[in-house]
PDB file of N, CA and C in Angstrom:
ATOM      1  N   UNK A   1      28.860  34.862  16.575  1.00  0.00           N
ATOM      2  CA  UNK A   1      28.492  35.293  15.246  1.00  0.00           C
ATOM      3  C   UNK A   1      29.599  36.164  14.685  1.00  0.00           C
ATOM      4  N   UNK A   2      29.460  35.967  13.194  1.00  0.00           N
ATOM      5  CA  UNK A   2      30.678  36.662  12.618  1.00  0.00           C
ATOM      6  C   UNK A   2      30.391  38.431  12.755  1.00  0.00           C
ATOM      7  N   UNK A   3      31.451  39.310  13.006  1.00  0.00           N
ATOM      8  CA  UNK A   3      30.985  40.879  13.061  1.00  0.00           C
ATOM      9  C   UNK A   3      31.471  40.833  11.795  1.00  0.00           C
ATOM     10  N   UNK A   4      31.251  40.960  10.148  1.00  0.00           N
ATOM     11  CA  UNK A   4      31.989  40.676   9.290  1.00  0.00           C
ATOM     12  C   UNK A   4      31.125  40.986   8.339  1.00  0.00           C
ATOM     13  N   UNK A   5      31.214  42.511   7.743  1.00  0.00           N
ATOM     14  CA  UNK A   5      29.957  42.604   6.887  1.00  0.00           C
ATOM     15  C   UNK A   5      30.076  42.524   5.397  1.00  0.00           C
ATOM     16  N   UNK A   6      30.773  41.476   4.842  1.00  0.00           N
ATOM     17  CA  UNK A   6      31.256  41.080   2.971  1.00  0.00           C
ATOM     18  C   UNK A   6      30.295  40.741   2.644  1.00  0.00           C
ATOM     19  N   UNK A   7      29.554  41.214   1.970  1.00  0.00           N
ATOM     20  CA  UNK A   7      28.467  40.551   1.199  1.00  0.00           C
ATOM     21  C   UNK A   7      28.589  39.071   0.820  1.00  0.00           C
ATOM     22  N   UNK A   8      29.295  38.800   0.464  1.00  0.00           N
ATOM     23  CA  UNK A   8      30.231  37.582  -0.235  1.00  0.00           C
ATOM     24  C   UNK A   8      29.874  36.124   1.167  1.00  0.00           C
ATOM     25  N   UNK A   9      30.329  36.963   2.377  1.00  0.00           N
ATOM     26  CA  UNK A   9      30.393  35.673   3.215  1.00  0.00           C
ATOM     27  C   UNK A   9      28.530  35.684   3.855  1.00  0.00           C
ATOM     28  N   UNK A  10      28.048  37.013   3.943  1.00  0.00           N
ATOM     29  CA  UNK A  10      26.808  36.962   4.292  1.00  0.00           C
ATOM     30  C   UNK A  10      26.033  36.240   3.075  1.00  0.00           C
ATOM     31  N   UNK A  11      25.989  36.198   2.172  1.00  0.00           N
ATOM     32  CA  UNK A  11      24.988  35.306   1.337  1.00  0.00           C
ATOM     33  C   UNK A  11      25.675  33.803   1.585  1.00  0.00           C
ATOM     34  N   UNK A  12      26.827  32.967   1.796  1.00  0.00           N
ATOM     35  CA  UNK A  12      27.209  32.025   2.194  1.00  0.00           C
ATOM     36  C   UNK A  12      26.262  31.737   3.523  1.00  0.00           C
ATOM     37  N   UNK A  13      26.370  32.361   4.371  1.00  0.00           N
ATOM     38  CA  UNK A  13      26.183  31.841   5.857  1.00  0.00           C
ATOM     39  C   UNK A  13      24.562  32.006   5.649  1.00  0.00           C
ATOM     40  N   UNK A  14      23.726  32.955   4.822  1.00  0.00           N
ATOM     41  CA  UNK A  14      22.291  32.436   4.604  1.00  0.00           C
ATOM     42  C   UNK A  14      21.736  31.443   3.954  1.00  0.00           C
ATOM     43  N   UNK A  15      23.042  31.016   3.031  1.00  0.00           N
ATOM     44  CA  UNK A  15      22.611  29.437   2.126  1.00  0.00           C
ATOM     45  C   UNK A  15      22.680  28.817   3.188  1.00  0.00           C
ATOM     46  N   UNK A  16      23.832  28.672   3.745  1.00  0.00           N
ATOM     47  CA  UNK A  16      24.253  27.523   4.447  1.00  0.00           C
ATOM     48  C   UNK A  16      23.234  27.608   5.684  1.00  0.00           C
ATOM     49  N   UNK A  17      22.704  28.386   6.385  1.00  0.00           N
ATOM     50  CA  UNK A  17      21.132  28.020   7.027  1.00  0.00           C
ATOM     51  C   UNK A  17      20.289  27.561   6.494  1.00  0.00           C
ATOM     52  N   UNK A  18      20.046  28.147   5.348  1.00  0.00           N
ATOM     53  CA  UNK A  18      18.653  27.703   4.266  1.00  0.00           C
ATOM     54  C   UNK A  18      18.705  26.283   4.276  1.00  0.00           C
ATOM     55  N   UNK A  19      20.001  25.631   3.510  1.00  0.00           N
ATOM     56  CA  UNK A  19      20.611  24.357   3.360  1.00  0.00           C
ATOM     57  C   UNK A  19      20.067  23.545   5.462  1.00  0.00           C
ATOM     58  N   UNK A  20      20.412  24.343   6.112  1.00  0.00           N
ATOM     59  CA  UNK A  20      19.904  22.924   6.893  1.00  0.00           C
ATOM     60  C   UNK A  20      18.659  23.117   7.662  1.00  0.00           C
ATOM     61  N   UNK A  21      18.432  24.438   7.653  1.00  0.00           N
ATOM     62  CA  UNK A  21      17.044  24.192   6.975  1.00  0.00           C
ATOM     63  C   UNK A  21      15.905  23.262   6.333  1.00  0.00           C
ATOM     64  N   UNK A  22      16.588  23.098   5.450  1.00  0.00           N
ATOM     65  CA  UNK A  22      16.071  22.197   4.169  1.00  0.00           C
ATOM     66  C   UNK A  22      16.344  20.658   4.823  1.00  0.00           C
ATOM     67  N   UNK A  23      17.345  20.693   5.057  1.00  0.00           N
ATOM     68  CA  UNK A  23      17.806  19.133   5.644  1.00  0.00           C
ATOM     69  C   UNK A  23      16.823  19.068   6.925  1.00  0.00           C
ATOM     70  N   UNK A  24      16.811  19.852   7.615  1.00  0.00           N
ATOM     71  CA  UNK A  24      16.208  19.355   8.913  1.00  0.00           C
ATOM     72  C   UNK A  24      14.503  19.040   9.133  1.00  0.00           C
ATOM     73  N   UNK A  25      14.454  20.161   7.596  1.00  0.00           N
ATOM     74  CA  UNK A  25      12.826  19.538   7.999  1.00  0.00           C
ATOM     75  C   UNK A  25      12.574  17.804   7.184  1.00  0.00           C
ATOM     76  N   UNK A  26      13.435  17.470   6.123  1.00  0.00           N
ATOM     77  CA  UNK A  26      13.586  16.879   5.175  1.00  0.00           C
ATOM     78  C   UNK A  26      13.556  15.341   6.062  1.00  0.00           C
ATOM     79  N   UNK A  27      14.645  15.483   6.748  1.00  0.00           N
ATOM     80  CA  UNK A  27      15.085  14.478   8.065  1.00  0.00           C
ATOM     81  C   UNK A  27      13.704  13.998   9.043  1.00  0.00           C
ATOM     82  N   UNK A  28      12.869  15.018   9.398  1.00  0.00           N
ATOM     83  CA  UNK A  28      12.184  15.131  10.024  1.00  0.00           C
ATOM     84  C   UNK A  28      10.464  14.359   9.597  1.00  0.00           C
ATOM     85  N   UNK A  29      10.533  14.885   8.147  1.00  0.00           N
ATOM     86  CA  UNK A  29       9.735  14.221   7.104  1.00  0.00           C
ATOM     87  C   UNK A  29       9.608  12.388   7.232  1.00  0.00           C
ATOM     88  N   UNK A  30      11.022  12.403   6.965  1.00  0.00           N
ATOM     89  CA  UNK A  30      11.358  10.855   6.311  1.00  0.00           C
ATOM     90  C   UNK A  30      11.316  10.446   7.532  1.00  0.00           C
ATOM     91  N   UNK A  31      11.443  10.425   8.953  1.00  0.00           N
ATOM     92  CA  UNK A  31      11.803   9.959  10.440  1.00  0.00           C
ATOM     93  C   UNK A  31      10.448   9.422  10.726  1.00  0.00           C
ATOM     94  N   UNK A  32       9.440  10.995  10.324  1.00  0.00           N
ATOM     95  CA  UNK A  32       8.025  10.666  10.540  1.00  0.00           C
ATOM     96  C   UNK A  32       7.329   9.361   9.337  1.00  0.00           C
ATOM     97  N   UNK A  33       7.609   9.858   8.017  1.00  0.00           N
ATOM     98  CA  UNK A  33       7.547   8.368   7.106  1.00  0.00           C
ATOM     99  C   UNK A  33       8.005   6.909   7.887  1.00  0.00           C
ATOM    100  N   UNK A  34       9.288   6.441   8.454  1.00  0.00           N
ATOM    101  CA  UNK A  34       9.769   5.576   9.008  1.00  0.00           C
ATOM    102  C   UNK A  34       8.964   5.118  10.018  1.00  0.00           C
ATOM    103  N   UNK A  35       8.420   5.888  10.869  1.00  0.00           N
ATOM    104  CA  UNK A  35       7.676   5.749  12.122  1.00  0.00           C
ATOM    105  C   UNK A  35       6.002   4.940  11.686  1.00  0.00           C
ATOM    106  N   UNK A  36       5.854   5.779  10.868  1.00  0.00           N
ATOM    107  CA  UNK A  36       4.437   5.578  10.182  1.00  0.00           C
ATOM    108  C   UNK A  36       4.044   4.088   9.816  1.00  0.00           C
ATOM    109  N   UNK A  37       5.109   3.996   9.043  1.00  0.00           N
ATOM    110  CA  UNK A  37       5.600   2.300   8.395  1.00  0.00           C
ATOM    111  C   UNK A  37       5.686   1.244   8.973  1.00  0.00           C
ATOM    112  N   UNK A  38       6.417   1.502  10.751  1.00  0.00           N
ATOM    113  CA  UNK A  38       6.304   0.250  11.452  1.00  0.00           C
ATOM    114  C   UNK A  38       5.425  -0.022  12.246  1.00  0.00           C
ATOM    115  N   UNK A  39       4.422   1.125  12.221  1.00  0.00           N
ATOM    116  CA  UNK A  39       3.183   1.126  12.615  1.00  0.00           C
ATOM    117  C   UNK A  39       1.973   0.089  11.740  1.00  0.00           C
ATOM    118  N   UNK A  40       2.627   0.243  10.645  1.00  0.00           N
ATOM    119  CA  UNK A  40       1.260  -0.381   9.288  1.00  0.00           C
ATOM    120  C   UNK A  40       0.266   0.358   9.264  1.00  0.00           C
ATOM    121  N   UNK A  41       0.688   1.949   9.141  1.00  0.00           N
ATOM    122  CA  UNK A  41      -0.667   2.874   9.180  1.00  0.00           C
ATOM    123  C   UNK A  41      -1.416   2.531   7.286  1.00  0.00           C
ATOM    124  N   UNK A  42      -0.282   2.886   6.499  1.00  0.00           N
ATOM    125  CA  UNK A  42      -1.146   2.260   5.664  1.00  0.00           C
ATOM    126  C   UNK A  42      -2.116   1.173   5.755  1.00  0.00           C
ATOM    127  N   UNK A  43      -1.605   0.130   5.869  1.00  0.00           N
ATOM    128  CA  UNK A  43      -2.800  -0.745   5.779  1.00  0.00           C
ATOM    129  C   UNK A  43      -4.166  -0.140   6.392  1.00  0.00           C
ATOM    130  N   UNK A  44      -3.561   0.166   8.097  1.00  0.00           N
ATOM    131  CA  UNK A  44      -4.641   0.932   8.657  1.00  0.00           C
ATOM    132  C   UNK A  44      -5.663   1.346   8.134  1.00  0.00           C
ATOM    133  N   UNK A  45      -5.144   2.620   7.363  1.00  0.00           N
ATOM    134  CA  UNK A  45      -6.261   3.293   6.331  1.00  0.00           C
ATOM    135  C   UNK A  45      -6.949   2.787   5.563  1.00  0.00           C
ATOM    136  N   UNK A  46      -6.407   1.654   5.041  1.00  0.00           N
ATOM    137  CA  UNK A  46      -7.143   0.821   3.674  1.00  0.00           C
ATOM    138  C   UNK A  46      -8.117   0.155   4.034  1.00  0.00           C
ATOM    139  N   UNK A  47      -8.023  -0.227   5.011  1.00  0.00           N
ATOM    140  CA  UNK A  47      -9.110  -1.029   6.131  1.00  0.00           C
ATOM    141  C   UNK A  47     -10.412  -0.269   6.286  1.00  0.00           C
ATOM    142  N   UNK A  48     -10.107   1.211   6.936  1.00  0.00           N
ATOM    143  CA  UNK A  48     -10.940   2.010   7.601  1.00  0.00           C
ATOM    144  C   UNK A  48     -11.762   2.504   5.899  1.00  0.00           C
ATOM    145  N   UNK A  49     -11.271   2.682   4.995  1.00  0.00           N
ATOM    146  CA  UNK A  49     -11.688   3.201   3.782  1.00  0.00           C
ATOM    147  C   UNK A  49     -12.163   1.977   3.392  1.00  0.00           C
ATOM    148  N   UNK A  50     -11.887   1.231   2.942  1.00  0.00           N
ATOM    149  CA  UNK A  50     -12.905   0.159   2.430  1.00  0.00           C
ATOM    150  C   UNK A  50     -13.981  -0.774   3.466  1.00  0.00           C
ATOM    151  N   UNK A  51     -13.344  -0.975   4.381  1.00  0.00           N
ATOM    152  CA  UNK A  51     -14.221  -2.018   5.574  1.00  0.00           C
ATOM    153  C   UNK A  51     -15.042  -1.078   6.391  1.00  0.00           C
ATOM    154  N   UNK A  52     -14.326   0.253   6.811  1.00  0.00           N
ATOM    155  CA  UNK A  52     -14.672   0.325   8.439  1.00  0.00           C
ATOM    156  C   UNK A  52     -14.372   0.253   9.546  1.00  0.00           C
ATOM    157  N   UNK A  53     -13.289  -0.494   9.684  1.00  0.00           N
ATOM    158  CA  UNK A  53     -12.783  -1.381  10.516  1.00  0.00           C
ATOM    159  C   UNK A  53     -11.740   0.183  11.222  1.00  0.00           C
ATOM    160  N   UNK A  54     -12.013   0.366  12.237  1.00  0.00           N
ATOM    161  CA  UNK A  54     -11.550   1.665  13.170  1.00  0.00           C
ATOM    162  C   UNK A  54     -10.198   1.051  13.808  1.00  0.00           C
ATOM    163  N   UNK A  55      -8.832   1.522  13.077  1.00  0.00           N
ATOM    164  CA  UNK A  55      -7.939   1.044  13.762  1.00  0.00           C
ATOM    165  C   UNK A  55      -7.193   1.256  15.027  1.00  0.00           C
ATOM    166  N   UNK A  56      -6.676  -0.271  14.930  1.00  0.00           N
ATOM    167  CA  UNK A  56      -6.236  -0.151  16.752  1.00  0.00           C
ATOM    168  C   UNK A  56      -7.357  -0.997  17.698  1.00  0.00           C
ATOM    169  N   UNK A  57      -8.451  -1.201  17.217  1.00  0.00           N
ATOM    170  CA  UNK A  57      -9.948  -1.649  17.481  1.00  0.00           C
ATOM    171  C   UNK A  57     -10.173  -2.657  16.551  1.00  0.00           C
ATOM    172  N   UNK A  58     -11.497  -3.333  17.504  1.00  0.00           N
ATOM    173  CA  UNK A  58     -12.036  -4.823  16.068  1.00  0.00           C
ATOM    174  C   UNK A  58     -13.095  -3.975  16.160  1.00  0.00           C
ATOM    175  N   UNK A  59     -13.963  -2.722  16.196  1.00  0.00           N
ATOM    176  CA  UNK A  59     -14.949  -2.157  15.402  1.00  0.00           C
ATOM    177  C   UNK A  59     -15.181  -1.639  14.612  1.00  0.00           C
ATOM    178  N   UNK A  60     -15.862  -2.115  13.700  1.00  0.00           N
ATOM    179  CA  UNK A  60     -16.617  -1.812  12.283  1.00  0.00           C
ATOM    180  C   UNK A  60     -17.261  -0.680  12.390  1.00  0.00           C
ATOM    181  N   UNK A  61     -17.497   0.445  11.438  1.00  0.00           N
ATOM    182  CA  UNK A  61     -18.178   1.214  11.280  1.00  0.00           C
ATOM    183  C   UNK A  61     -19.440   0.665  10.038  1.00  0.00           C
ATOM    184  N   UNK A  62     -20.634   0.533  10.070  1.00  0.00           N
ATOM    185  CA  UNK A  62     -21.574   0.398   9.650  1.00  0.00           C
ATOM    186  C   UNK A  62     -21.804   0.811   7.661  1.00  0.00           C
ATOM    187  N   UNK A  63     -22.511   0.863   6.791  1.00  0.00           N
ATOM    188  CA  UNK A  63     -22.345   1.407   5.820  1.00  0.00           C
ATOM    189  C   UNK A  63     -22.743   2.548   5.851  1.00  0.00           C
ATOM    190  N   UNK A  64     -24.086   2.632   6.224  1.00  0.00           N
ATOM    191  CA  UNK A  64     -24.650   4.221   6.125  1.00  0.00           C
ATOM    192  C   UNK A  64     -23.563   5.063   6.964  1.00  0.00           C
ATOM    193  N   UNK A  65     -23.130   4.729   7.683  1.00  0.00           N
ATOM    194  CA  UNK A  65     -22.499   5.870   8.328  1.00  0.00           C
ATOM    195  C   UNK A  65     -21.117   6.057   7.642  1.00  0.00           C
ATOM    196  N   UNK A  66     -20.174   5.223   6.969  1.00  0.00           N
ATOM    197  CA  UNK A  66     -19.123   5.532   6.460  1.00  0.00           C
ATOM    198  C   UNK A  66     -20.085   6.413   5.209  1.00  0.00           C
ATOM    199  N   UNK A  67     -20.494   6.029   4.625  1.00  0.00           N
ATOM    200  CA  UNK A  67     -21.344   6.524   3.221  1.00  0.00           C
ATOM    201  C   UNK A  67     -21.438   7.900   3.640  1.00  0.00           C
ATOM    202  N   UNK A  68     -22.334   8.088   4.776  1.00  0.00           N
ATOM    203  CA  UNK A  68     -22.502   9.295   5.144  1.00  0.00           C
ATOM    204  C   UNK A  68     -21.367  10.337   5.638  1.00  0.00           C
ATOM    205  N   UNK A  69     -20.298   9.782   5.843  1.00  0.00           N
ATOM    206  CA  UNK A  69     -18.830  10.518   6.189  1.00  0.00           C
ATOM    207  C   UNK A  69     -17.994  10.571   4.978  1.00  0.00           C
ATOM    208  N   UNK A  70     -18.145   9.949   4.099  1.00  0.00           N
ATOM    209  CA  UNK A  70     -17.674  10.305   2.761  1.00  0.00           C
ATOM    210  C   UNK A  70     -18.369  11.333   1.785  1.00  0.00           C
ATOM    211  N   UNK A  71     -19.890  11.128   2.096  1.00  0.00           N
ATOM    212  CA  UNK A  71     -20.446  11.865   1.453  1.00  0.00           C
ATOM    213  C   UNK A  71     -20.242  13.792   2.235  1.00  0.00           C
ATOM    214  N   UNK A  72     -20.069  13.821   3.419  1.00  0.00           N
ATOM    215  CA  UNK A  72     -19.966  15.001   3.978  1.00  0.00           C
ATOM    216  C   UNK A  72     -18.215  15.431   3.608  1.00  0.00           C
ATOM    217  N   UNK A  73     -17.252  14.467   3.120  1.00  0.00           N
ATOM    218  CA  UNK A  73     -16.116  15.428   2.886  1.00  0.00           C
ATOM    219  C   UNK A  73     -16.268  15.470   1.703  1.00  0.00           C
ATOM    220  N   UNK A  74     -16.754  14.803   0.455  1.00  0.00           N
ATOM    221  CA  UNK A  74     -16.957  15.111  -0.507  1.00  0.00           C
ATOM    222  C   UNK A  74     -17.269  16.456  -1.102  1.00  0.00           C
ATOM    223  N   UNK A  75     -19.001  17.006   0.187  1.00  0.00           N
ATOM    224  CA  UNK A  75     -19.714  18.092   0.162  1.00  0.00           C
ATOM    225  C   UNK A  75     -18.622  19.023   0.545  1.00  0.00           C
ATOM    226  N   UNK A  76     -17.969  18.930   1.239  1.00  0.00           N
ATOM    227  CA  UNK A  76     -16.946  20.148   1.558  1.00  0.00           C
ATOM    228  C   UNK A  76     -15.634  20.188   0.874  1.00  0.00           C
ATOM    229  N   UNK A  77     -15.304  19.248   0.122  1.00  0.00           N
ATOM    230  CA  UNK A  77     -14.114  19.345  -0.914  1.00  0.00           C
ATOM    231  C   UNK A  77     -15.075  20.531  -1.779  1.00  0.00           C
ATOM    232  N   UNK A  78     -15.660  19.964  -2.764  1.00  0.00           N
ATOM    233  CA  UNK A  78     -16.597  20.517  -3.556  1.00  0.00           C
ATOM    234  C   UNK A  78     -16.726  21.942  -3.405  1.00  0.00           C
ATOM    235  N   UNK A  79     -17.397  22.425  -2.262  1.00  0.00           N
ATOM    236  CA  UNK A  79     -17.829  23.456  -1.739  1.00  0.00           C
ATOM    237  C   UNK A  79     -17.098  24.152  -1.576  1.00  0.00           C
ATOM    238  N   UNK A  80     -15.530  24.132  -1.083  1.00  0.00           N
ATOM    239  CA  UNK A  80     -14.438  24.649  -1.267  1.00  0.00           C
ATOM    240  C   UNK A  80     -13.579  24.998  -2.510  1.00  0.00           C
ATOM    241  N   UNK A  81     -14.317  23.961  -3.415  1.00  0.00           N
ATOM    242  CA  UNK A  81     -13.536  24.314  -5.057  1.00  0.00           C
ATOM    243  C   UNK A  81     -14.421  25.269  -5.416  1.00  0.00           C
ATOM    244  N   UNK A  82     -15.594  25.137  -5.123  1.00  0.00           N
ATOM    245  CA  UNK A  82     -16.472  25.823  -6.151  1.00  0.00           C
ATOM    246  C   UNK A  82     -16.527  27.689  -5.425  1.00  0.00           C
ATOM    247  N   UNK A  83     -16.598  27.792  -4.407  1.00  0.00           N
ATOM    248  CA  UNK A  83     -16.381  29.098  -3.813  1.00  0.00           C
ATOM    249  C   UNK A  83     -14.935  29.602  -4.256  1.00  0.00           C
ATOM    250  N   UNK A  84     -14.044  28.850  -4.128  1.00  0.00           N
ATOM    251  CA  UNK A  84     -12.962  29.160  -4.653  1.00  0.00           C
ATOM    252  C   UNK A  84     -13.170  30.088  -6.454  1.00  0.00           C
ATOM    253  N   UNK A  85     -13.224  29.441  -6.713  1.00  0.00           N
ATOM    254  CA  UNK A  85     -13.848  29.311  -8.291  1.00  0.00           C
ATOM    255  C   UNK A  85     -14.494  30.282  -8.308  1.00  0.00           C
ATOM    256  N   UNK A  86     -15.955  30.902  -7.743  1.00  0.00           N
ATOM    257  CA  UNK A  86     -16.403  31.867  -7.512  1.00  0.00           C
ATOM    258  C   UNK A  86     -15.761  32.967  -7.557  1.00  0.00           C
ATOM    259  N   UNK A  87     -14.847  32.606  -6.120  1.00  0.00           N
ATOM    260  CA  UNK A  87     -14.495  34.109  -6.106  1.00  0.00           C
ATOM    261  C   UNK A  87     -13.137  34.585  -7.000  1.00  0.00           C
ATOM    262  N   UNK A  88     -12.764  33.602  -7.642  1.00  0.00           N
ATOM    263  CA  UNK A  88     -11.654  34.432  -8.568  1.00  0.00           C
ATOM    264  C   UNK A  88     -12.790  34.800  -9.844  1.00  0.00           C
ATOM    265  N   UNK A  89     -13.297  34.561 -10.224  1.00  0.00           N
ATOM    266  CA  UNK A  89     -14.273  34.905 -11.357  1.00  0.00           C
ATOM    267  C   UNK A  89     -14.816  36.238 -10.837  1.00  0.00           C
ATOM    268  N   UNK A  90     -15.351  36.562  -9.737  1.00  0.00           N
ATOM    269  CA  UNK A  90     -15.705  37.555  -9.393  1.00  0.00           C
ATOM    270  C   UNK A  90     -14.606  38.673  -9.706  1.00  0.00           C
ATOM    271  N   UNK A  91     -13.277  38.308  -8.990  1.00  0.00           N
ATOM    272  CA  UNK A  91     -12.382  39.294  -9.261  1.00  0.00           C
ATOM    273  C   UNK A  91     -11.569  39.801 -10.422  1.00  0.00           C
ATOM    274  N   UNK A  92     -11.596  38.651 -11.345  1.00  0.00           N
ATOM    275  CA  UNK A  92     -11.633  38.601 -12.915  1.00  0.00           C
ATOM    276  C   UNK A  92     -12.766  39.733 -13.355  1.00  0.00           C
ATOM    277  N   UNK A  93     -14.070  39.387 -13.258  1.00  0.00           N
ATOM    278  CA  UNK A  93     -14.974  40.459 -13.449  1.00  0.00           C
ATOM    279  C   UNK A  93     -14.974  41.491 -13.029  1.00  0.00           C
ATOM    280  N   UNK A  94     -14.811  42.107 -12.097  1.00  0.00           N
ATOM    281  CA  UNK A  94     -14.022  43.120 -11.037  1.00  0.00           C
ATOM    282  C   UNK A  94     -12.955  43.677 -11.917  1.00  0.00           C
ATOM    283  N   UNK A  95     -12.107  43.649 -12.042  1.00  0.00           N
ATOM    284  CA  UNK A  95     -10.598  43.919 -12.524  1.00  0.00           C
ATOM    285  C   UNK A  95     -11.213  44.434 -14.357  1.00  0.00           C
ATOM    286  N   UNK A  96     -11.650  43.311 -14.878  1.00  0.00           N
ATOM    287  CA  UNK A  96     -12.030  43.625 -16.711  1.00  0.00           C
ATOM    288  C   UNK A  96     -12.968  44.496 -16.627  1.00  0.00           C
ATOM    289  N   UNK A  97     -13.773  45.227 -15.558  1.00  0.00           N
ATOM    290  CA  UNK A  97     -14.865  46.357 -15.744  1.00  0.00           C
ATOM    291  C   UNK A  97     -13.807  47.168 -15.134  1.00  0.00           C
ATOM    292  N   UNK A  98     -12.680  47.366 -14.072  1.00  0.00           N
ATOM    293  CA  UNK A  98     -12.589  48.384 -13.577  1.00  0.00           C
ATOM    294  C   UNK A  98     -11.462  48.814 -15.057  1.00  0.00           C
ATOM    295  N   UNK A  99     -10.826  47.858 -15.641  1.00  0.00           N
ATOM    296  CA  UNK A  99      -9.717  48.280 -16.559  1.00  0.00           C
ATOM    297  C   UNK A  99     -10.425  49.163 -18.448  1.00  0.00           C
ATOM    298  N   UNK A 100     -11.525  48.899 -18.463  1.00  0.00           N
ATOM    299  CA  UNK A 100     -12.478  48.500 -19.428  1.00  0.00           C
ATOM    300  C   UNK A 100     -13.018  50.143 -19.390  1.00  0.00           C
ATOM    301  N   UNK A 101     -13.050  50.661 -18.524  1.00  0.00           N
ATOM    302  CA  UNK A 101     -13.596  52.113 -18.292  1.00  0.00           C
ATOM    303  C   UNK A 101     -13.596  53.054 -19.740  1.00  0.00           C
ATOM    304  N   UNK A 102     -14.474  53.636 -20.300  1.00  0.00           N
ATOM    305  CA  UNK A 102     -13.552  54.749 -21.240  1.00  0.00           C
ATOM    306  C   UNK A 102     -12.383  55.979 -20.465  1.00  0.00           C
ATOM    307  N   UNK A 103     -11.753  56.124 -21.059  1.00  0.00           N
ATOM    308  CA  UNK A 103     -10.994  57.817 -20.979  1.00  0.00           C
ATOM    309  C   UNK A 103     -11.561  58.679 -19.987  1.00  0.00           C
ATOM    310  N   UNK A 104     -12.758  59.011 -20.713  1.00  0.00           N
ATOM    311  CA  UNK A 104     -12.941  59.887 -20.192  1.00  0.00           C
ATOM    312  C   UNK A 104     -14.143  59.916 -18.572  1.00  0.00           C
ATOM    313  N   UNK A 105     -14.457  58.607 -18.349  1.00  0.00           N
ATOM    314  CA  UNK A 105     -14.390  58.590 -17.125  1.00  0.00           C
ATOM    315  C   UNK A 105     -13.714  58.473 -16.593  1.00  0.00           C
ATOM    316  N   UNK A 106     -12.382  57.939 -16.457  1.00  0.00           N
ATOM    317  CA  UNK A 106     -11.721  57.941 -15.738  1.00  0.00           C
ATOM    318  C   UNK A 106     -10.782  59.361 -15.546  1.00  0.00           C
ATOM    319  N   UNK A 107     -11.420  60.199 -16.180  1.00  0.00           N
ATOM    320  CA  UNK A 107     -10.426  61.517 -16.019  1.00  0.00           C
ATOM    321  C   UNK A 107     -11.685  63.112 -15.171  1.00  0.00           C
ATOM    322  N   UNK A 108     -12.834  61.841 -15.108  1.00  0.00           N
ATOM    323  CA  UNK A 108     -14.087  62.820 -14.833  1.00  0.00           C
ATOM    324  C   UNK A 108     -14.206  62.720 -13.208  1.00  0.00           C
ATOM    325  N   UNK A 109     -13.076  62.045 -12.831  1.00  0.00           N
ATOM    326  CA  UNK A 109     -12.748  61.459 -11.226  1.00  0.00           C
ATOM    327  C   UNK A 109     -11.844  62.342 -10.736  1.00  0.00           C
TER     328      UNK A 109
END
């Protein structure tokens, strides 16, 4: 490592990590894309989402039960927006009463 303290070359040598950095996960991304592809995971999925059809396997999953596994991530997408949602509203409300105060309570503290 450089003993070399220029500002000048230290912001260089942190791009130039950042930079492969960036490349290596980037590389790593697209390697895993490539891999994916000669697999035919897509199709895979399209199968399992419309048919059933559990890949890698010739078994079908039934209707009620896909129905019923769609319907349970649905319930928890949902459930996750809406708590979400909740709680910034809460803190919105929170924040506009604590800012909202008159004067002179806040000086009676």
């Amino acid at each position: 490592m450089l003993a070399c303290s220029h500002p000048r070359l230290l912001y260089c040598l942190e791009r130039c990590l950042y930079m492969k950095k960036i490349i290596t996960i980037t590389s790593l991304i697209f390697s895993s894309l490539l891999i994916l592809d000669s697999m035919n995971i897509g199709s895979a999925l399209v199968l399992f989402v419309i048919a059933g059809q559990v890949p890698g396997t010739n078994v079908s999953i039934d209707a009620g039960a896909m129905l019923f596994f769609f319907m349970l991530i649905t319930g928890v997408i949902t459930g996750r927006l809406t708590s979400r949602a909740y709680a910034t509203l809460l803190k919105i409300r929170r924040q506009s009463a604590q800012y909202s105060r008159p004067k002179a309570a806040l000086l009676a503290k």
